[in-house]
N, C-alpha and C. Protein backbone atom coordinates (compact mmCIF):
# COMPACT_ATOMS: atom_id res chain seq x y z
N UNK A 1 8.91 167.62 -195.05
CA UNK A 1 9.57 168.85 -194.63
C UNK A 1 10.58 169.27 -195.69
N UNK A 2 10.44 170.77 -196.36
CA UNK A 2 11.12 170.92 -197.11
C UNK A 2 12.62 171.38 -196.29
N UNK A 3 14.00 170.62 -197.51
CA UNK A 3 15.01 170.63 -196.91
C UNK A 3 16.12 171.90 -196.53
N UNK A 4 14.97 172.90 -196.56
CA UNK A 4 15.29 174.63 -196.65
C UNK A 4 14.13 174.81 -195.59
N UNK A 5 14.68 175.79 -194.65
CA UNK A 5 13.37 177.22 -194.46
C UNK A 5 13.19 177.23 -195.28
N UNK A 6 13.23 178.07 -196.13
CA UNK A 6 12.44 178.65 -197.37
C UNK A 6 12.70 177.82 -198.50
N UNK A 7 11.33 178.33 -199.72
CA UNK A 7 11.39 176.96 -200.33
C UNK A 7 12.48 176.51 -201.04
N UNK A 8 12.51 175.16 -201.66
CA UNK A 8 13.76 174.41 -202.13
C UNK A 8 14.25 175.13 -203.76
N UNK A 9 13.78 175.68 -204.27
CA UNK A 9 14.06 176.55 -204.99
C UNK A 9 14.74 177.68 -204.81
N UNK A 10 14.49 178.37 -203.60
CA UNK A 10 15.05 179.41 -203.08
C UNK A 10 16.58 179.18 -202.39
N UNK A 11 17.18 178.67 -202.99
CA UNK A 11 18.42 177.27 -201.83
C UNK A 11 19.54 178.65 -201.90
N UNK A 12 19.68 179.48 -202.03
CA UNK A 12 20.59 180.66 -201.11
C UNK A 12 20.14 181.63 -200.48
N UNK A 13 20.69 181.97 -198.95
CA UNK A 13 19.82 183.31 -198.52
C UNK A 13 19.47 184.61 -199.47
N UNK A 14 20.50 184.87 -200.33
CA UNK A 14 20.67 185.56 -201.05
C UNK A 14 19.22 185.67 -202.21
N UNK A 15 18.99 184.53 -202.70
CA UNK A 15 17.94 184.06 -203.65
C UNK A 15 16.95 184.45 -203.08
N UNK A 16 17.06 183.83 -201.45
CA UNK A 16 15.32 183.69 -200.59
C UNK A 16 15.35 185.47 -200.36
N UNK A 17 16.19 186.45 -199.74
CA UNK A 17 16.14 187.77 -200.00
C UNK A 17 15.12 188.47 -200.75
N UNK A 18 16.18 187.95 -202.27
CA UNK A 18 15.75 188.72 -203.67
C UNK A 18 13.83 188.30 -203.78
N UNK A 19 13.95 187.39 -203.33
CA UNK A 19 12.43 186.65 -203.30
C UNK A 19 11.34 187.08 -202.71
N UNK A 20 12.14 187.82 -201.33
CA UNK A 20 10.85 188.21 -200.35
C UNK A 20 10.84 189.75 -200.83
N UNK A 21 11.78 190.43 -201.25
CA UNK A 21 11.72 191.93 -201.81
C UNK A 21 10.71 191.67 -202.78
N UNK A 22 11.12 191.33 -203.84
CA UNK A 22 10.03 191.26 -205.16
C UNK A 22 8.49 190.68 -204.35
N UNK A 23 8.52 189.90 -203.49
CA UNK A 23 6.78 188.88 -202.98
C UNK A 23 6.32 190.83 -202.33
N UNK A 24 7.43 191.23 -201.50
CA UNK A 24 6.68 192.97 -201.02
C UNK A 24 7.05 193.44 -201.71
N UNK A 25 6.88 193.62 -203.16
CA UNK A 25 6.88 194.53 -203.99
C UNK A 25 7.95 195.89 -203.30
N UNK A 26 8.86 195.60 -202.74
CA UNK A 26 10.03 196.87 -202.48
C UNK A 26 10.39 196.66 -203.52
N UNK A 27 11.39 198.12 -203.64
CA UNK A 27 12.29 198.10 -204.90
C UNK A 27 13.82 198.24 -204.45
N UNK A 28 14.76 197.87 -204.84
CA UNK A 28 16.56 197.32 -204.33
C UNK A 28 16.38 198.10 -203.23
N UNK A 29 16.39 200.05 -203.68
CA UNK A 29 16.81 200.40 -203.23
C UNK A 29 15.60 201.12 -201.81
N UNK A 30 14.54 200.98 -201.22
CA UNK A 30 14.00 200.59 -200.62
C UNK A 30 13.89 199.42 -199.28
N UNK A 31 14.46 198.18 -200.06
CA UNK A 31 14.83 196.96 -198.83
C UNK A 31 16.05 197.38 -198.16
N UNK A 32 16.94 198.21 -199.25
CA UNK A 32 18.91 198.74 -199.33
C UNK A 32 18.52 199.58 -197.68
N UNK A 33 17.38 200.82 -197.94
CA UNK A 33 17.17 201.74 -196.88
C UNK A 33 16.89 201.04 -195.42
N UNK A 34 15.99 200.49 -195.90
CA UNK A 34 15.89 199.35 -194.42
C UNK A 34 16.27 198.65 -193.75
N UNK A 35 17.56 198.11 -194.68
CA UNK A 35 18.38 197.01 -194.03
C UNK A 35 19.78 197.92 -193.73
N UNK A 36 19.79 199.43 -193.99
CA UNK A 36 20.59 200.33 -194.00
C UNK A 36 21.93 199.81 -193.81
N UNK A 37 22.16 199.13 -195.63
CA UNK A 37 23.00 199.10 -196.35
C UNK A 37 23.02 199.60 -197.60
N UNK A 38 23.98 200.02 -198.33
CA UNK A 38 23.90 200.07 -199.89
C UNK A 38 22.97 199.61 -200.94
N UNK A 39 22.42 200.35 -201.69
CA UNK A 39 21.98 199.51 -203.14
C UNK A 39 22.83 198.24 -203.64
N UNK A 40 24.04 198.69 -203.50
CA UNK A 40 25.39 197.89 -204.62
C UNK A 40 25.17 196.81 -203.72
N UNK A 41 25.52 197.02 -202.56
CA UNK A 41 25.71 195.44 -201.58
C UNK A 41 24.37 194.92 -200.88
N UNK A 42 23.29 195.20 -201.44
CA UNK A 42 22.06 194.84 -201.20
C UNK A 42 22.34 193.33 -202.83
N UNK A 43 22.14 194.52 -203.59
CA UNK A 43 22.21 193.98 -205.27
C UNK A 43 23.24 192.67 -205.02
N UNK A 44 24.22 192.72 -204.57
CA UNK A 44 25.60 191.74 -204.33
C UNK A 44 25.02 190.19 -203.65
N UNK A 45 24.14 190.81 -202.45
CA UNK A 45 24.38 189.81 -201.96
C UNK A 45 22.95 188.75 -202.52
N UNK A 46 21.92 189.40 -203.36
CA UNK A 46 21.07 189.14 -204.07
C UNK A 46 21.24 187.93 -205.05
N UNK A 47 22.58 188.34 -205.22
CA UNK A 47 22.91 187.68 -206.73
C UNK A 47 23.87 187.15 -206.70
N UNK A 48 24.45 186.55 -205.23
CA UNK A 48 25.38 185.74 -204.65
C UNK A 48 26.74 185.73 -204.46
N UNK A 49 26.80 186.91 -204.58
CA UNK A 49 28.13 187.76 -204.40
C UNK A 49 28.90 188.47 -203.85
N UNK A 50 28.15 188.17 -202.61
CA UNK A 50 28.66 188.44 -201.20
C UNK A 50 27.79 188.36 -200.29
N UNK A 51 28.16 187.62 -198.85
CA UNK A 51 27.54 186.98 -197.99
C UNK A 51 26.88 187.86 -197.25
N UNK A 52 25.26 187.79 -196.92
CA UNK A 52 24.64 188.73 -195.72
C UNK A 52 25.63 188.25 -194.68
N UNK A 53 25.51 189.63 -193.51
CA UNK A 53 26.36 189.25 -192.79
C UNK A 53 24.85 189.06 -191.40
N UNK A 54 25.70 188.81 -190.66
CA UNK A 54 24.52 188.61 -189.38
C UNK A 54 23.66 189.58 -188.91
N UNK A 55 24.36 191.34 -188.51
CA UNK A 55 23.68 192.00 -188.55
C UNK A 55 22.43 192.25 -189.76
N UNK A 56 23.22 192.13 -190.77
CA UNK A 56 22.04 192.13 -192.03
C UNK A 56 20.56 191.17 -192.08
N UNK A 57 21.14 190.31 -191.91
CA UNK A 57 20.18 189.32 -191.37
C UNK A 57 19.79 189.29 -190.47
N UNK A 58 19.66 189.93 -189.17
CA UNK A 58 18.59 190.33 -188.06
C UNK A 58 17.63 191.07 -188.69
N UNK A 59 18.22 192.41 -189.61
CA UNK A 59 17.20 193.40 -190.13
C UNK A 59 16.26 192.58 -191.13
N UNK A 60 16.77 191.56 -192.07
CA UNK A 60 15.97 191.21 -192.94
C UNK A 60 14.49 190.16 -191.75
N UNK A 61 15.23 189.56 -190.96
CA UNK A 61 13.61 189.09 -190.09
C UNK A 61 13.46 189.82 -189.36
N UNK A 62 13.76 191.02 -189.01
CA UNK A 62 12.73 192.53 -188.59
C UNK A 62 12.02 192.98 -189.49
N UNK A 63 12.36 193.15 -190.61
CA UNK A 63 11.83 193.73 -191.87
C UNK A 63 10.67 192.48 -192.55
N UNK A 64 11.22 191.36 -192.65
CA UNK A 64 9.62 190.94 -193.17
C UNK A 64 8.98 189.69 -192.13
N UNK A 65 9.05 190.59 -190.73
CA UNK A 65 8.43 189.60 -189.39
C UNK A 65 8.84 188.34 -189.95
N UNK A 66 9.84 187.70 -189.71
CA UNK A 66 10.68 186.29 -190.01
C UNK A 66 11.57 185.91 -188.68
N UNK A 67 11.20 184.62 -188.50
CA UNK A 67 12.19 183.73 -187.13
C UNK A 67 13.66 183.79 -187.34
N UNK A 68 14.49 185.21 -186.69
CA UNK A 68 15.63 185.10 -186.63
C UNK A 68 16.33 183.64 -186.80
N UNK A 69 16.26 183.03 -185.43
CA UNK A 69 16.82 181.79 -184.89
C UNK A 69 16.80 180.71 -186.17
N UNK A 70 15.88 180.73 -187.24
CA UNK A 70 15.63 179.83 -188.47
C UNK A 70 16.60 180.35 -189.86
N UNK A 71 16.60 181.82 -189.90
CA UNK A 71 17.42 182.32 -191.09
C UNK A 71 19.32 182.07 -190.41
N UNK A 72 19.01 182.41 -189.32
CA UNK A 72 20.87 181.69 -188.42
C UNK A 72 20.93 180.52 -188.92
N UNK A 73 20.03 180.21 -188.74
CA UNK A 73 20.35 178.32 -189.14
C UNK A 73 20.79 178.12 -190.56
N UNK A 74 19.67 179.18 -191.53
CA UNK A 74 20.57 178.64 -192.27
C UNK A 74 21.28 179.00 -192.96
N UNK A 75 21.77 180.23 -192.48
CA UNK A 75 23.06 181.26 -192.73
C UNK A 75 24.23 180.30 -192.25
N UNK A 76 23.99 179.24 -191.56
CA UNK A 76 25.00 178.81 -190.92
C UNK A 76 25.71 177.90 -191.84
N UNK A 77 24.47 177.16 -192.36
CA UNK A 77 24.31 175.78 -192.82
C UNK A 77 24.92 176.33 -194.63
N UNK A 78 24.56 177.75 -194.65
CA UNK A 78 25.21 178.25 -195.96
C UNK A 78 26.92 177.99 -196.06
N UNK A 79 27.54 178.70 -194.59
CA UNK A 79 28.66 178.64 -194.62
C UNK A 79 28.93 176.98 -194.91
N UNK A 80 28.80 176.76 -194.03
CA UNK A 80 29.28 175.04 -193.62
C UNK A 80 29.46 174.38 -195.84
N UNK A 81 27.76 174.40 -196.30
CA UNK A 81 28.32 173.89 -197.47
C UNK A 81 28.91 174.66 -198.50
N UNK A 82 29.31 176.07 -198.25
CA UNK A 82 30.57 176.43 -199.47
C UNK A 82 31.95 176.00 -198.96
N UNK A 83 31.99 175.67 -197.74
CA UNK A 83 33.33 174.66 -197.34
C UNK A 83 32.76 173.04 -198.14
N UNK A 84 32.20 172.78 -197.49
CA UNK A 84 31.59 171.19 -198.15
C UNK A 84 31.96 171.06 -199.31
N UNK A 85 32.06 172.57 -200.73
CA UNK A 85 30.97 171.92 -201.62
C UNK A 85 32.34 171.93 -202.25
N UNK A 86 33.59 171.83 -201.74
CA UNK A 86 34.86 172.56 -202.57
C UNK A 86 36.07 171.43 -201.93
N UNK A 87 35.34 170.46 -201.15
CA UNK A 87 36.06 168.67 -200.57
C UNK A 87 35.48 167.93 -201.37
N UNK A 88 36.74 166.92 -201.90
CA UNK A 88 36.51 165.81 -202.35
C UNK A 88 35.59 164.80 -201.13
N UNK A 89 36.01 164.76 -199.79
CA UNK A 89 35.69 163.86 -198.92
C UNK A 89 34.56 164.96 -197.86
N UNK A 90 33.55 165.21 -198.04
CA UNK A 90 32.32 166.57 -197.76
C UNK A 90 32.23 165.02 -196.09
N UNK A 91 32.03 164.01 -196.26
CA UNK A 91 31.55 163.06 -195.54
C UNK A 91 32.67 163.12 -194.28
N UNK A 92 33.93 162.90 -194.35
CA UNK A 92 34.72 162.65 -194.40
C UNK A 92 35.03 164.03 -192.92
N UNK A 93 34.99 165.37 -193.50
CA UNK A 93 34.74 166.73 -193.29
C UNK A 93 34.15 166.82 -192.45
N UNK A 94 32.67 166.50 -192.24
CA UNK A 94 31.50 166.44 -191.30
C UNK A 94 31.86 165.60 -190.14
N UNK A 95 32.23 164.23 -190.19
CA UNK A 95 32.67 163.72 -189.20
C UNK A 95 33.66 164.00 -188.28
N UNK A 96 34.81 164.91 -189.26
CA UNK A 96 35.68 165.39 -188.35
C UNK A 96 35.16 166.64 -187.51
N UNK A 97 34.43 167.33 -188.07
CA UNK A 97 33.76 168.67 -187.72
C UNK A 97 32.90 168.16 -186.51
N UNK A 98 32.18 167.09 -186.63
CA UNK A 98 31.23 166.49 -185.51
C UNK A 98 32.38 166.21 -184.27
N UNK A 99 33.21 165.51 -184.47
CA UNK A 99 34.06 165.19 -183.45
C UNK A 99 34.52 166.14 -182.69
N UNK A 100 35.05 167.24 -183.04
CA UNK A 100 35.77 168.63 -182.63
C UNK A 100 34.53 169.40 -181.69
N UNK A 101 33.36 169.16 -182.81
CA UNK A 101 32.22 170.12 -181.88
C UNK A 101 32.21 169.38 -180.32
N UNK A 102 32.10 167.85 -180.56
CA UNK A 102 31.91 167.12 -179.56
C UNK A 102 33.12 167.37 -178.38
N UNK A 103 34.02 167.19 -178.76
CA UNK A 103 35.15 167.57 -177.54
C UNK A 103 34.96 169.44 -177.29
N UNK A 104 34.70 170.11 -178.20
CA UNK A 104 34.65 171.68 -177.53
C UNK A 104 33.32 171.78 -176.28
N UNK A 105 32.20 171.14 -176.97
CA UNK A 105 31.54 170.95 -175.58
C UNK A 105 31.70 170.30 -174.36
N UNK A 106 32.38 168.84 -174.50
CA UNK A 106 32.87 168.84 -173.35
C UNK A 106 33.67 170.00 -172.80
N UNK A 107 34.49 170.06 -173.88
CA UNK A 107 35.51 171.33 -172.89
C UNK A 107 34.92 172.16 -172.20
N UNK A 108 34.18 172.45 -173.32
CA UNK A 108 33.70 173.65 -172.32
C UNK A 108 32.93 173.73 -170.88
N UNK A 109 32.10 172.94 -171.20
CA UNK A 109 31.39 172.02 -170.02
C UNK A 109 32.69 172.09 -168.74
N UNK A 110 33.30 171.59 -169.01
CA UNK A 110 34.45 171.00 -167.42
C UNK A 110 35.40 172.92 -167.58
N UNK A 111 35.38 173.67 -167.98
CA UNK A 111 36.08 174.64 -167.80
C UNK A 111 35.19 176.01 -167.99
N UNK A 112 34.26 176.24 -168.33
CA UNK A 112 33.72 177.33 -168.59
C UNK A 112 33.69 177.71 -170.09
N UNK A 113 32.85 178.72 -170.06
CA UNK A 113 32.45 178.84 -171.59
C UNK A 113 34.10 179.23 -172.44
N UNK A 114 33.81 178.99 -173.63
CA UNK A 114 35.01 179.12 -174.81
C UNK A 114 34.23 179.93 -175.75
N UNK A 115 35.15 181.30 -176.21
CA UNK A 115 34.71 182.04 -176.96
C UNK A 115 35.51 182.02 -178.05
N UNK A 116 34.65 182.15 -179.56
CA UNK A 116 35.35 182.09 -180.80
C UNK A 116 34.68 183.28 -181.37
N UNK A 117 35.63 184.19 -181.78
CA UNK A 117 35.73 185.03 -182.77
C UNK A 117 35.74 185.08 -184.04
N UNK A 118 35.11 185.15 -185.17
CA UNK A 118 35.14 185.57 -186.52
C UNK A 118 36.44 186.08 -186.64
């Protein structure tokens, strides 16, 4: 199992994007219309320079029939390692992050749902 949705070469959403535009022959500003954003911040986030945001990424697996629930994942898993990749202790990080998730579900569990905001 490769350690990406998409292939291991393709290791930023941004990359896997630029990848599936060029595989359908769209052109920037074409995918830009569809995902009805900008050329500039189509181009940006192409070339890793600014993050699709979520809405963006619904349109991109509307646009080339792709499993939402799989590009979340690893839009997620994007965030998580540009925190990771910038700790001395990435191991260290995760465990604490595991622990916290673990008590918010309990919490939540014995009190009702907990909402977090961006």
């Amino acid at each position: 199992m490769s350690r990406f949705f998409f292939q291991e070469n393709e290791g930023t959403l941004g990359e896997y994007i630029h990848n599936l535009r060029i595989d359908k022959g769209l052109t920037l500003t074409k995918l830009a219309a569809a995902l009805d954003i900008d050329q500039s911040t189509l181009s940006k986030i192409e070339n890793n320079k600014r993050s699709v945001g979520l809405e963006t990424l619904a349109k991109v697996a509307n646009v080339f029939s792709l499993n939402f629930k799989k590009l979340e994942l690893e839009y997620n898993s994007e965030k998580i390692a540009k925190i990771l990749y910038k700790e001395d202790d990435s191991t260290g990080l995760l465990k604490l992050a595991q622990e916290k998730a673990k008590y918010l579900k309990i919490k939540n569990s014995l009190q009702g749902n907990i909402n977090f905001t961006e």
